[in-house]
N, C-alpha and C. Protein backbone atom coordinates (compact mmCIF):
# COMPACT_ATOMS: atom_id res chain seq x y z
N UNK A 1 94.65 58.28 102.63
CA UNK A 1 94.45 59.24 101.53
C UNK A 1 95.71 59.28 100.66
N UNK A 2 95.39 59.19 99.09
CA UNK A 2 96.62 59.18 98.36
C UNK A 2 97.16 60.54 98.25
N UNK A 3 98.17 60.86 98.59
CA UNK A 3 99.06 62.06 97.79
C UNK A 3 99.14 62.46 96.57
N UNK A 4 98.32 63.40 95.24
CA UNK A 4 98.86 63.67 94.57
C UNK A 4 99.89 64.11 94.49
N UNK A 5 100.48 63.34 92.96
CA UNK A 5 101.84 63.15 92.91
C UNK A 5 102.09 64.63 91.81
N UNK A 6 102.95 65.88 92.37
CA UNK A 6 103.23 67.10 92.10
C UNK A 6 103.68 66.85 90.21
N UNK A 7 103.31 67.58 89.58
CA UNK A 7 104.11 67.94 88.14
C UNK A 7 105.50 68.46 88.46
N UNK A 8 106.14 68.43 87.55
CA UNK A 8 107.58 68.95 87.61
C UNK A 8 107.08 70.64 87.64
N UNK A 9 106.52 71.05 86.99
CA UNK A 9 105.89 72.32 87.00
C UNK A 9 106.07 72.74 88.15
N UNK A 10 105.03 71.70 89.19
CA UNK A 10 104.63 72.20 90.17
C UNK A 10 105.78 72.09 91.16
N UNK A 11 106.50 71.32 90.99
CA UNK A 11 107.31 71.07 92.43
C UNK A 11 108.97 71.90 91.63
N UNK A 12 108.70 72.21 90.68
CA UNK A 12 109.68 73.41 90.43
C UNK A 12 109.83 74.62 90.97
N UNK A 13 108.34 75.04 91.45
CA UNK A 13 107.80 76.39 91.53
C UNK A 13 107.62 75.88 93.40
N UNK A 14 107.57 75.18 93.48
CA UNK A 14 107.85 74.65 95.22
C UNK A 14 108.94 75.00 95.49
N UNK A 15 109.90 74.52 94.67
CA UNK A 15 111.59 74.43 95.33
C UNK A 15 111.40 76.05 94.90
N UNK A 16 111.62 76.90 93.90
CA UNK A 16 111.44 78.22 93.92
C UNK A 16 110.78 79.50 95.09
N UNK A 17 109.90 78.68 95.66
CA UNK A 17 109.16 79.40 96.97
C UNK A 17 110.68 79.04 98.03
N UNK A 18 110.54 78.16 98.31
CA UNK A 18 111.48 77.42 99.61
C UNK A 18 112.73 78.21 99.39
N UNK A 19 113.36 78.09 97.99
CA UNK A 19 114.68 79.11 98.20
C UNK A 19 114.47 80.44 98.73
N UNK A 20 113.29 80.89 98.33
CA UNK A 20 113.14 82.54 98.18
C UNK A 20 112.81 82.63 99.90
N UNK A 21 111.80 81.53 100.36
CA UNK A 21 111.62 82.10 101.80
C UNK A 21 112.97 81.90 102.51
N UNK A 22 113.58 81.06 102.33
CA UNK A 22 115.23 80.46 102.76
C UNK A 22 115.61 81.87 103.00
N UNK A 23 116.20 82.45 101.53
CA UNK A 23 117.18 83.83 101.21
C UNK A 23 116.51 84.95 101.82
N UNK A 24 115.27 85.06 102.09
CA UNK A 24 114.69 85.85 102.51
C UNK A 24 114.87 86.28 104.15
N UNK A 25 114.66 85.12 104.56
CA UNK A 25 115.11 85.28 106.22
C UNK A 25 116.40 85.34 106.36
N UNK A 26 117.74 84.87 105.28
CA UNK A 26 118.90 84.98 105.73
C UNK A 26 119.35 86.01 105.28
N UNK A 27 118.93 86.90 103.97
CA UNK A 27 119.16 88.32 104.15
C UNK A 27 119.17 89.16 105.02
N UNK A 28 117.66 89.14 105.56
CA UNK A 28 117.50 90.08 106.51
C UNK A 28 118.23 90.08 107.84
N UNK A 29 118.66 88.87 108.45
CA UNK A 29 119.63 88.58 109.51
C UNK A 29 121.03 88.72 108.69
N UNK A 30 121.73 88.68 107.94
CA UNK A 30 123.21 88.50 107.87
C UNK A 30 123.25 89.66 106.40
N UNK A 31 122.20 89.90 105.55
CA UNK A 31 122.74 90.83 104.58
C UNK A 31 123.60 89.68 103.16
N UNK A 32 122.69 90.47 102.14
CA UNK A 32 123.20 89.80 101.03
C UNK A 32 124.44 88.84 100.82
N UNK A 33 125.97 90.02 100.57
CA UNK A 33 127.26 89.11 101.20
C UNK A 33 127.36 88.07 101.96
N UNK A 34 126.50 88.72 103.28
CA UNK A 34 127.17 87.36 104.82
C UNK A 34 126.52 86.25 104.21
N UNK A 35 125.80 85.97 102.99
CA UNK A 35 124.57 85.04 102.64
C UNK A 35 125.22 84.06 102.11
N UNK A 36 125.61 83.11 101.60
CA UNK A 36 126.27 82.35 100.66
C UNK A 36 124.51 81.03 100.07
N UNK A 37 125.42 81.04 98.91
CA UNK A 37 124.34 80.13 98.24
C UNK A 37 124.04 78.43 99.04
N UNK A 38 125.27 77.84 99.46
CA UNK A 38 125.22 77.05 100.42
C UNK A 38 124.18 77.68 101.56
N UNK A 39 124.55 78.68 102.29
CA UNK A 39 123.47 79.05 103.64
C UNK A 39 122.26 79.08 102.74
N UNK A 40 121.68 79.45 102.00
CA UNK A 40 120.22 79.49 101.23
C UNK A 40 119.62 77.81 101.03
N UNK A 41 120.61 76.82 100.39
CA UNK A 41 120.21 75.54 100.25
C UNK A 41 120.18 75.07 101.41
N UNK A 42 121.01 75.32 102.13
CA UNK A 42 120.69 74.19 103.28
C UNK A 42 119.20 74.96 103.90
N UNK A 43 119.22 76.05 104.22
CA UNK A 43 118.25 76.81 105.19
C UNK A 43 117.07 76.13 104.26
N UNK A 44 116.98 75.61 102.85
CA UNK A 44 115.64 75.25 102.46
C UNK A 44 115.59 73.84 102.02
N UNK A 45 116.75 73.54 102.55
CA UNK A 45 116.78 71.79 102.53
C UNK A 45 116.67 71.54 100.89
N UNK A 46 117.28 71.97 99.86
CA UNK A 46 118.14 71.56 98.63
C UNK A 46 119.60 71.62 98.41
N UNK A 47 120.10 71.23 97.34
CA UNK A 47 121.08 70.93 96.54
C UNK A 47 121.99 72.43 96.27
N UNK A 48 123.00 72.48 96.02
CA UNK A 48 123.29 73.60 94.99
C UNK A 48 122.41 73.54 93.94
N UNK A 49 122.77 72.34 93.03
CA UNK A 49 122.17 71.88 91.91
C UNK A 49 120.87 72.69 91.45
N UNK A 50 119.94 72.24 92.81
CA UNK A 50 118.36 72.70 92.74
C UNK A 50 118.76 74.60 92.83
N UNK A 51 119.74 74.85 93.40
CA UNK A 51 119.41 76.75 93.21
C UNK A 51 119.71 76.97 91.76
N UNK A 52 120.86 76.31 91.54
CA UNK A 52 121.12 77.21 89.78
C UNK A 52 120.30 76.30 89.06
N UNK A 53 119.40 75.68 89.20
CA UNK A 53 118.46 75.16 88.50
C UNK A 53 116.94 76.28 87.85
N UNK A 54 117.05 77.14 89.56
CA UNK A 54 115.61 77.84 89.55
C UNK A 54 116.54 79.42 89.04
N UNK A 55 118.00 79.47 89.64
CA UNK A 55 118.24 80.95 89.30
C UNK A 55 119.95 80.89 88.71
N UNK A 56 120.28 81.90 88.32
CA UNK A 56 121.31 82.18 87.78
C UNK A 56 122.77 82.63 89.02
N UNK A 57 122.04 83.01 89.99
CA UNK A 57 122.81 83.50 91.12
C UNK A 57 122.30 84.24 92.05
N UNK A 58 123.01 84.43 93.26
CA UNK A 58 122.40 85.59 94.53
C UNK A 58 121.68 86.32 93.87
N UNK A 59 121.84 87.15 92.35
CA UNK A 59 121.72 88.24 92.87
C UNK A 59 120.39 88.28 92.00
N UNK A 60 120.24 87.01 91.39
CA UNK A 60 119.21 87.32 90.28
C UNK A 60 117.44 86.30 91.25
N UNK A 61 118.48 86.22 92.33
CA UNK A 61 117.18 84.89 93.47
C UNK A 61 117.09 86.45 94.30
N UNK A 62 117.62 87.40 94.53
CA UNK A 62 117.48 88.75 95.09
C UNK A 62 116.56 89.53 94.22
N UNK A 63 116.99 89.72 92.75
CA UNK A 63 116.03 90.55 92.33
C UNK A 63 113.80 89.94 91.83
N UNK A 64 114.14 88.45 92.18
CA UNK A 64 112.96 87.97 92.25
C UNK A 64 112.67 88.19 93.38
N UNK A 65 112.74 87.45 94.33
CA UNK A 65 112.52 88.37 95.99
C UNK A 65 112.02 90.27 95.76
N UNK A 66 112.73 90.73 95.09
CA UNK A 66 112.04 92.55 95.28
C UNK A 66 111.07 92.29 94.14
N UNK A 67 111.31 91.76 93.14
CA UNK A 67 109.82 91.59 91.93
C UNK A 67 108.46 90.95 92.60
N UNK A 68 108.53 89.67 93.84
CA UNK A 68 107.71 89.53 94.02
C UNK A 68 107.27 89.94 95.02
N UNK A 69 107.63 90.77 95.91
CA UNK A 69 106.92 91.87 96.74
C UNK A 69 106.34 92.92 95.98
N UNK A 70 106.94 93.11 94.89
CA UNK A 70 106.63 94.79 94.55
C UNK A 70 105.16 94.22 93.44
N UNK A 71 105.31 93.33 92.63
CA UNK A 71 104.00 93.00 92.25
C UNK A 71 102.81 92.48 93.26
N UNK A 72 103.05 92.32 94.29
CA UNK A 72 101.94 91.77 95.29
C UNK A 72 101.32 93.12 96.23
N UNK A 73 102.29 94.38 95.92
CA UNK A 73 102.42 95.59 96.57
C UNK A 73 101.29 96.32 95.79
N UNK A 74 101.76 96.19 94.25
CA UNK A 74 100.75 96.60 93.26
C UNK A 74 99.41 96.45 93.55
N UNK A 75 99.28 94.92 93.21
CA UNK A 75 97.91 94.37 93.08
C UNK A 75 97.08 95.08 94.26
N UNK A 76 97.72 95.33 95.72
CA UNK A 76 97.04 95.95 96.51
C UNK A 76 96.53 97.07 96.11
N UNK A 77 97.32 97.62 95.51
CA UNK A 77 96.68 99.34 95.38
C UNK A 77 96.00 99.42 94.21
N UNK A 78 96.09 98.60 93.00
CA UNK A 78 95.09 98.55 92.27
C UNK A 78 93.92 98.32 92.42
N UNK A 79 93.63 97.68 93.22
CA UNK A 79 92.42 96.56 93.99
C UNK A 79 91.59 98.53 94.75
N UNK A 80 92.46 99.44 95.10
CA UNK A 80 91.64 100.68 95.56
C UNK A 80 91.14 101.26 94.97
N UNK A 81 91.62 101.30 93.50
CA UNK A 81 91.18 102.48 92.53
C UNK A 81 90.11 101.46 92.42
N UNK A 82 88.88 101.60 92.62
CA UNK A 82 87.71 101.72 92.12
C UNK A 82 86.48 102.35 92.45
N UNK A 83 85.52 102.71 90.93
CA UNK A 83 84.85 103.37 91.06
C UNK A 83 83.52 103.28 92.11
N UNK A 84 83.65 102.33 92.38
CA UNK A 84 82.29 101.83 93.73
C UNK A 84 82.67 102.30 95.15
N UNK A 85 83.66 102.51 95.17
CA UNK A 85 83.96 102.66 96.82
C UNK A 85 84.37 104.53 96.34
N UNK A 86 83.81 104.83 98.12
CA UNK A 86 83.78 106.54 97.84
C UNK A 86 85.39 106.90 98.51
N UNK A 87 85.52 108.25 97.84
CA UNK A 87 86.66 108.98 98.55
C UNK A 87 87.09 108.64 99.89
N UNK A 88 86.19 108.30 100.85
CA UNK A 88 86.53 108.17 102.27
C UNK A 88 86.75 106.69 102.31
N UNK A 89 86.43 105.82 101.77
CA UNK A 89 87.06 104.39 101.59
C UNK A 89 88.28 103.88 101.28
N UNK A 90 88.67 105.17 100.12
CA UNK A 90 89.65 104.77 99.34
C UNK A 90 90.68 105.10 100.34
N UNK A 91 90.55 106.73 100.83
CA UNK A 91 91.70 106.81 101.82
C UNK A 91 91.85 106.13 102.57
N UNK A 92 90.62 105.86 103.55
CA UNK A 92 91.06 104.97 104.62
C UNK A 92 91.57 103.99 104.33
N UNK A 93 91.45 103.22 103.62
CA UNK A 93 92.07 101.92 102.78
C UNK A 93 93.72 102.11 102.60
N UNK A 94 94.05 103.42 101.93
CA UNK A 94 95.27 103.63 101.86
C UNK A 94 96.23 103.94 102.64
N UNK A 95 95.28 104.84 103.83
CA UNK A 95 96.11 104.77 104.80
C UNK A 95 96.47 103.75 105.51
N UNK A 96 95.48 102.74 105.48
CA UNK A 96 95.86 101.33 106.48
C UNK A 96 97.11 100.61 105.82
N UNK A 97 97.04 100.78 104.61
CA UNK A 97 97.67 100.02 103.62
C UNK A 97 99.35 100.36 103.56
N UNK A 98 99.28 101.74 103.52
CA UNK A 98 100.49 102.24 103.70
C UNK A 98 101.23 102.76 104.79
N UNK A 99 100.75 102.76 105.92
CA UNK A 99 101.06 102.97 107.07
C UNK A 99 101.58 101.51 107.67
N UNK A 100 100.98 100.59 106.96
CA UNK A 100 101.55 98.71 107.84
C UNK A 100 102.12 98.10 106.68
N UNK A 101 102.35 98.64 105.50
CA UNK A 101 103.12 98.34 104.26
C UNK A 101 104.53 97.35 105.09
N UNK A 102 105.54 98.00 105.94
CA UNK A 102 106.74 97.76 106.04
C UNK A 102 106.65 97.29 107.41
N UNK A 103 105.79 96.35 107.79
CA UNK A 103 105.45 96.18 109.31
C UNK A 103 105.91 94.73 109.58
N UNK A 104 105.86 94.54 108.15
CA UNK A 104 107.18 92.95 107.83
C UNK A 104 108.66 93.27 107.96
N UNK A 105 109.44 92.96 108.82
CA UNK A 105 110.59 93.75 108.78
C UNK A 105 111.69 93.54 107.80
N UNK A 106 111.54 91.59 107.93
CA UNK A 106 112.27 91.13 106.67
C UNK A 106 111.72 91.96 105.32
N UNK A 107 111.01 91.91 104.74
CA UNK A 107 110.59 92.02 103.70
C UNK A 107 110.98 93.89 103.59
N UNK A 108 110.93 94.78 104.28
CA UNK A 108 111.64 96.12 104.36
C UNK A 108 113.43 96.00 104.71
N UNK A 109 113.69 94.70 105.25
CA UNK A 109 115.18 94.66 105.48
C UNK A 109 115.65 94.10 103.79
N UNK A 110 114.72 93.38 103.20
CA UNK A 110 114.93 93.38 102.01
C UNK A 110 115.14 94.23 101.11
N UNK A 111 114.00 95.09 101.16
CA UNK A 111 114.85 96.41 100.22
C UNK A 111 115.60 96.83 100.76
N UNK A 112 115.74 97.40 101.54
CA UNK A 112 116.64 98.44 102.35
C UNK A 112 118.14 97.25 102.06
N UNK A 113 118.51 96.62 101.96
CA UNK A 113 119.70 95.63 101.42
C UNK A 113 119.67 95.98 99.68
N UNK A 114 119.54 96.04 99.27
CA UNK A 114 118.75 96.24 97.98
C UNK A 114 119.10 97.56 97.05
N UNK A 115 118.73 98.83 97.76
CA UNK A 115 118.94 100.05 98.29
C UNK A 115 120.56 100.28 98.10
N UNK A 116 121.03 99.80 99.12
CA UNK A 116 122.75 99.71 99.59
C UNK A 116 123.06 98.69 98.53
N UNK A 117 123.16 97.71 97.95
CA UNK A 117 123.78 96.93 96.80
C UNK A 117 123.55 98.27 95.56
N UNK A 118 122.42 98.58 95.84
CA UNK A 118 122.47 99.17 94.21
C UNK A 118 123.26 100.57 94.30
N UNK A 119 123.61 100.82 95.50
CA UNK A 119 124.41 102.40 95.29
C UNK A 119 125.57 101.48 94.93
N UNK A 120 126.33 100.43 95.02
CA UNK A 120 127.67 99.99 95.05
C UNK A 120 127.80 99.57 93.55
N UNK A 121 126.83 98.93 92.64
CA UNK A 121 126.61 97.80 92.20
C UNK A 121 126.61 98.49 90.98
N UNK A 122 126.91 98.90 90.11
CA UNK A 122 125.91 99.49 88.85
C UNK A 122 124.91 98.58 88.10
N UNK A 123 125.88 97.43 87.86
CA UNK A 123 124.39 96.28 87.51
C UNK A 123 123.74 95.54 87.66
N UNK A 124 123.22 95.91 89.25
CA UNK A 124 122.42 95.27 90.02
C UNK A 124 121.42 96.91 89.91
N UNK A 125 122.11 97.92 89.89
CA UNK A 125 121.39 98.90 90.24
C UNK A 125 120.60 99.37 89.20
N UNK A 126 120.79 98.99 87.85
CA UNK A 126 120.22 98.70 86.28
C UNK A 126 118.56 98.10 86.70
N UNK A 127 118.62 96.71 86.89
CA UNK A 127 117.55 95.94 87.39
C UNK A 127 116.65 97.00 88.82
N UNK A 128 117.45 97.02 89.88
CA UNK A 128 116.65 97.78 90.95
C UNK A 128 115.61 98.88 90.65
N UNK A 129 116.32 99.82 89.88
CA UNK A 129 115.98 100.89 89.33
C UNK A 129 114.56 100.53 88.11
N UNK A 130 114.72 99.46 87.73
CA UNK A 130 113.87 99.57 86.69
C UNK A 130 112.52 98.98 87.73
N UNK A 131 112.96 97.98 88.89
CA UNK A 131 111.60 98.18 89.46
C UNK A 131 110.81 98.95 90.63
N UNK A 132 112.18 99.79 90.68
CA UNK A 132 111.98 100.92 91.35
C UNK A 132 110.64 102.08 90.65
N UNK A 133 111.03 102.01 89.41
CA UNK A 133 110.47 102.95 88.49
C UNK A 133 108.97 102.45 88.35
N UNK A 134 109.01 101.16 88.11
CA UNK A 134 107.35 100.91 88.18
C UNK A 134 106.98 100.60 89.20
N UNK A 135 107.34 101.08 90.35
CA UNK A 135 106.45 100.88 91.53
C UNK A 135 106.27 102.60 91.84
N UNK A 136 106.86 103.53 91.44
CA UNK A 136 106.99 105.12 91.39
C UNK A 136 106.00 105.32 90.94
N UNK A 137 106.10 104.46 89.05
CA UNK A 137 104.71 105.00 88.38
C UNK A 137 103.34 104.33 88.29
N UNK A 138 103.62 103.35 88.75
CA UNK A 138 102.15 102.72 89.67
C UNK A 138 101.32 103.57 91.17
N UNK A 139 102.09 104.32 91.71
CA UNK A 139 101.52 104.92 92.77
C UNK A 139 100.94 106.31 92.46
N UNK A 140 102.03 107.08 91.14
CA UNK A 140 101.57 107.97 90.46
C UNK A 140 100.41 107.54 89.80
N UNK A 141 100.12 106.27 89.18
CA UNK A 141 98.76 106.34 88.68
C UNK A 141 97.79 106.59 89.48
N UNK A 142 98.25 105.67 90.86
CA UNK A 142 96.64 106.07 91.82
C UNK A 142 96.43 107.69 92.49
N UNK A 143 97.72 107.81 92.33
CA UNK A 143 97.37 109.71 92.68
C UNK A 143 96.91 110.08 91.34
N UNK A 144 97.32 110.20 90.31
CA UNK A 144 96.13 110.42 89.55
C UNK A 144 94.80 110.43 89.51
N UNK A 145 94.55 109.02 89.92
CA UNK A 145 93.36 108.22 89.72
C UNK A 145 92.39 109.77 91.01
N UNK A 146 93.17 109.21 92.05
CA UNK A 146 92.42 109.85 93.71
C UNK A 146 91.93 111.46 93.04
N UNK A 147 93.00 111.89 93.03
CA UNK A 147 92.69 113.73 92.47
C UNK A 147 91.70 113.51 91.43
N UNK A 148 91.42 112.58 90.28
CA UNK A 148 90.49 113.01 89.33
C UNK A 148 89.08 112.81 89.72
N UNK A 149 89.36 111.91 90.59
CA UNK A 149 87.74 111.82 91.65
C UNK A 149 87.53 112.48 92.55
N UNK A 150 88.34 113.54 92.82
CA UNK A 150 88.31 114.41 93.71
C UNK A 150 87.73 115.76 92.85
N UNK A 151 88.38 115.72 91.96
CA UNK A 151 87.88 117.02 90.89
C UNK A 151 88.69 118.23 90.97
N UNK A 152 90.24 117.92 91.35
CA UNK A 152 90.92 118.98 91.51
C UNK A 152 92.43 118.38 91.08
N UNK A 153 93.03 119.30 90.46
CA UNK A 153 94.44 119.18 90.60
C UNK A 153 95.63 118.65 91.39
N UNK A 154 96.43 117.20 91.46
CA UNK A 154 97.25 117.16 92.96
C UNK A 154 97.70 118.32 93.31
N UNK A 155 98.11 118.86 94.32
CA UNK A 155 99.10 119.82 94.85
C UNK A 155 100.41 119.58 94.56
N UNK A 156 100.96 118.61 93.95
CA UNK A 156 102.01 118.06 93.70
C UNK A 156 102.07 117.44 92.50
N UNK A 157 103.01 116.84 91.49
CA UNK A 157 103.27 116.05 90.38
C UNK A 157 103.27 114.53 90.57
N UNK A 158 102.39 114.02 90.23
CA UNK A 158 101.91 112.58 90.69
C UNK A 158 103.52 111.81 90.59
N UNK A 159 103.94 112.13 89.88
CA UNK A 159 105.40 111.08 90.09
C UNK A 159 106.77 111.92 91.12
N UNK A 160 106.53 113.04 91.39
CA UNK A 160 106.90 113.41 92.34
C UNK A 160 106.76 113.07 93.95
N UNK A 161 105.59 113.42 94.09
CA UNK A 161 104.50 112.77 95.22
C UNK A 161 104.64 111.47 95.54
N UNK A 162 104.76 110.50 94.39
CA UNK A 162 105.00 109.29 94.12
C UNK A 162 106.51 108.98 95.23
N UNK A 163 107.48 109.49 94.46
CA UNK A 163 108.64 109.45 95.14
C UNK A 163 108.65 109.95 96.54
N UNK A 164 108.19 111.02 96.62
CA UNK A 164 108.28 111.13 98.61
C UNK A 164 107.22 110.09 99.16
N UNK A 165 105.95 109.63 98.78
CA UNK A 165 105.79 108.47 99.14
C UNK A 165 106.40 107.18 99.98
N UNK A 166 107.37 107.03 98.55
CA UNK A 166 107.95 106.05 99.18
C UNK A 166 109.44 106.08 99.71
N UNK A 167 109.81 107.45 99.88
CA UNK A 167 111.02 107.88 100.85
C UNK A 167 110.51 107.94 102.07
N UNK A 168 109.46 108.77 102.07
CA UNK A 168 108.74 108.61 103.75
C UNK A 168 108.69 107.63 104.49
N UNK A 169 107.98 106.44 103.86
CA UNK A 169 107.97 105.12 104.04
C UNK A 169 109.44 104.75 104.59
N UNK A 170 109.77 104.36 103.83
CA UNK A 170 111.39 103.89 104.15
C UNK A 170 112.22 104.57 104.78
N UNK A 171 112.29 105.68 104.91
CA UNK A 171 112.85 106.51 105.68
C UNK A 171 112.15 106.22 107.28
N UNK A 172 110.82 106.37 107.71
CA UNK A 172 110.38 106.39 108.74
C UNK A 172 110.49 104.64 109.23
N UNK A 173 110.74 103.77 108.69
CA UNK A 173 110.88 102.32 108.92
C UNK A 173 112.30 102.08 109.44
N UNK A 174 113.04 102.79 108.48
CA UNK A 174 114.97 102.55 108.69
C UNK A 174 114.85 103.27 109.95
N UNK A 175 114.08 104.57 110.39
CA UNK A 175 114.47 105.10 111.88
C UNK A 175 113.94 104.37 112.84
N UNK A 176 112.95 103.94 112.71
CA UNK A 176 112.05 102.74 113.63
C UNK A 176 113.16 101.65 113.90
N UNK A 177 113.71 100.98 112.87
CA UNK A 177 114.77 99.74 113.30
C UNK A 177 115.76 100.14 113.91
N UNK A 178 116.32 101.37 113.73
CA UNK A 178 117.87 101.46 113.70
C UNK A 178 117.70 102.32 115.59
N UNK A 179 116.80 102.66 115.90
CA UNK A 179 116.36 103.45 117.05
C UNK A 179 115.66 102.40 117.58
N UNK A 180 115.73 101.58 118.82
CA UNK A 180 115.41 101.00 119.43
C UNK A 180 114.08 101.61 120.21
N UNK A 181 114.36 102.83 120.78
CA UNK A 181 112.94 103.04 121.49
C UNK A 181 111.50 103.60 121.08
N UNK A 182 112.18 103.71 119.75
CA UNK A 182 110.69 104.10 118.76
C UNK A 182 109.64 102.45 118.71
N UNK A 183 108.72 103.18 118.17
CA UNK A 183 107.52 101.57 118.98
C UNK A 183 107.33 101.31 116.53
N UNK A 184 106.65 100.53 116.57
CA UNK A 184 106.08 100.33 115.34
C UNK A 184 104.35 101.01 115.12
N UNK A 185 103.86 101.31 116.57
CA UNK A 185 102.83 102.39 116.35
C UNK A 185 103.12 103.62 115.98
N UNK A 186 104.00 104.12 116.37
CA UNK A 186 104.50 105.67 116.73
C UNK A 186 105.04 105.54 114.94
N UNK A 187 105.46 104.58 114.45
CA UNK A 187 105.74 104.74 112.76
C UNK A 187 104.72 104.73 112.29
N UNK A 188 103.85 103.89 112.34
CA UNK A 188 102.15 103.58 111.29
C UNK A 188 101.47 104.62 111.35
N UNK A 189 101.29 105.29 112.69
CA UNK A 189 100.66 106.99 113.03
C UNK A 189 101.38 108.08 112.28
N UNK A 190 102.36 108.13 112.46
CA UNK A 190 103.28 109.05 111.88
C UNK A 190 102.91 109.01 110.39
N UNK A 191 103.52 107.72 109.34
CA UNK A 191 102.92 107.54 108.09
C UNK A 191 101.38 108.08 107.71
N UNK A 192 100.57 107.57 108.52
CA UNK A 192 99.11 107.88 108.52
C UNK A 192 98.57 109.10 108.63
N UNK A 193 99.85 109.74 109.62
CA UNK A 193 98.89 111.23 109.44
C UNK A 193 99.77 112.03 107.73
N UNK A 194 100.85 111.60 107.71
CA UNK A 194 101.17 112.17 106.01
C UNK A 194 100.29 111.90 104.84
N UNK A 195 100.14 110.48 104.89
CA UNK A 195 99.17 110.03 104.15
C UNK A 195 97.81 111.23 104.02
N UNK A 196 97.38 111.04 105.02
CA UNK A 196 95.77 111.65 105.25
C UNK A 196 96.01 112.54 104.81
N UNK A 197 97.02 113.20 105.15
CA UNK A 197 97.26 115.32 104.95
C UNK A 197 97.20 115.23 103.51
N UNK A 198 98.09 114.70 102.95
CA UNK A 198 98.26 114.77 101.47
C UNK A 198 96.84 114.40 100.90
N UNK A 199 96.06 113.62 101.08
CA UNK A 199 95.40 113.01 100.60
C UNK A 199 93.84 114.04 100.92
N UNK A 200 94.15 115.03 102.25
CA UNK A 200 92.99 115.66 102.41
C UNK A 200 92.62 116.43 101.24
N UNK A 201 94.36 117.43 101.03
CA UNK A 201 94.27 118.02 100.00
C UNK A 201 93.30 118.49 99.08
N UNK A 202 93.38 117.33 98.58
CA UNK A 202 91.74 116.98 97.32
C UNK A 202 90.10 117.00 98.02
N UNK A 203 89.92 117.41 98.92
CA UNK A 203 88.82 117.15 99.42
C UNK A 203 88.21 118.31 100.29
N UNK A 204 88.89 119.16 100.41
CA UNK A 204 88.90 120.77 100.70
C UNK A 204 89.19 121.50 99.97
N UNK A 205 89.10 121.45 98.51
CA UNK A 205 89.29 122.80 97.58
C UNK A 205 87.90 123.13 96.71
């Protein structure tokens, strides 16, 4: 069988995956710093050459790494708001969704690295922040969305709500890692019953 032979396109956007899964696993074991651009090429079997080819530096092959989680994060929860599936779908959906959100550890050791650069960093923390903000007001849309099909008011300010959201989250993940005898059930339950509560809200008034 012949091999099609890749476009530059395509095998651009190859070497682009390979760095990112590279940096990705060596973040989460050693942390941005301990990382060097050498440890990223070799871990994905390229060049220097080939990294500043696809990026500008650590920190800008870092902020693609949090762009392309947080758009793949999206698409999930957009994919809920719809009008065919009932109230009890949607939650359950969300709770599954957000309760095993951070059940990737790399990919939560990623932000949480991320997090800590941007308190140090101011202009790294420029970029963070801005996709911090649309992942805030993407979740505020679906609390929107949930309460108006509910037919009641949130109990809370959708971009408020929004934000403890995703402090809960991260907060209950960082105690899970950093505490050895906590299990990764005892986090997803925990998340799940916040989720639900908040979410009953709308469905008892």
């Amino acid at each position: 069988m012949i091999r099609k032979r890749l476009t530059r396109e395509d095998s651009r956007d190859q070497t682009t995956q390979r760095l990112l899964a590279a940096a990705q696993k060596l973040v989460a074991k050693k942390g941005l710093e301990g990382t060097s651009v050498e440890d990223i090429t070799a871990a994905a079997g390229y060049s220097r050459g080939a990294f500043y080819s696809n990026f500008g530096g650590k920190h800008d092959l870092f902020i693609e790494l949090l762009r392309r989680d947080h758009a793949a994060a999206t698409a999930e929860l957009e994919a809920l708001a719809r009008d065919d599936l009932t109230l009890d779908e949607i939650q359950s959906r969300v709770r599954d969704l957000y309760s095993s959100l951070y059940r990737d550890n790399e990919n939560f050791m990623t932000w949480t690295e991320a997090r800590m650069l941007g308190a140090r960093d101011a202009k790294f923390r420029v970029k963070l922040n801005a996709l911090i903000s649309e992942k805030r007001d993407q979740i505020a849309k679906f609390i929107t969305y949930f309460y108006q099909r509910a037919g009641v008011p949130p109990p809370l300010a959708p971009a408020a709500a929004a934000m403890g959201f995703m402090s809960l989250i991260e907060g209950v993940k960082l105690f899970m890692l950093s505490s050895p005898m906590e299990s990764a059930d005892t986090a997803e339950s925990t998340l799940a019953f916040f989720i639900d509560s908040f979410m009953q809200m709308g469905r008892h008034k």
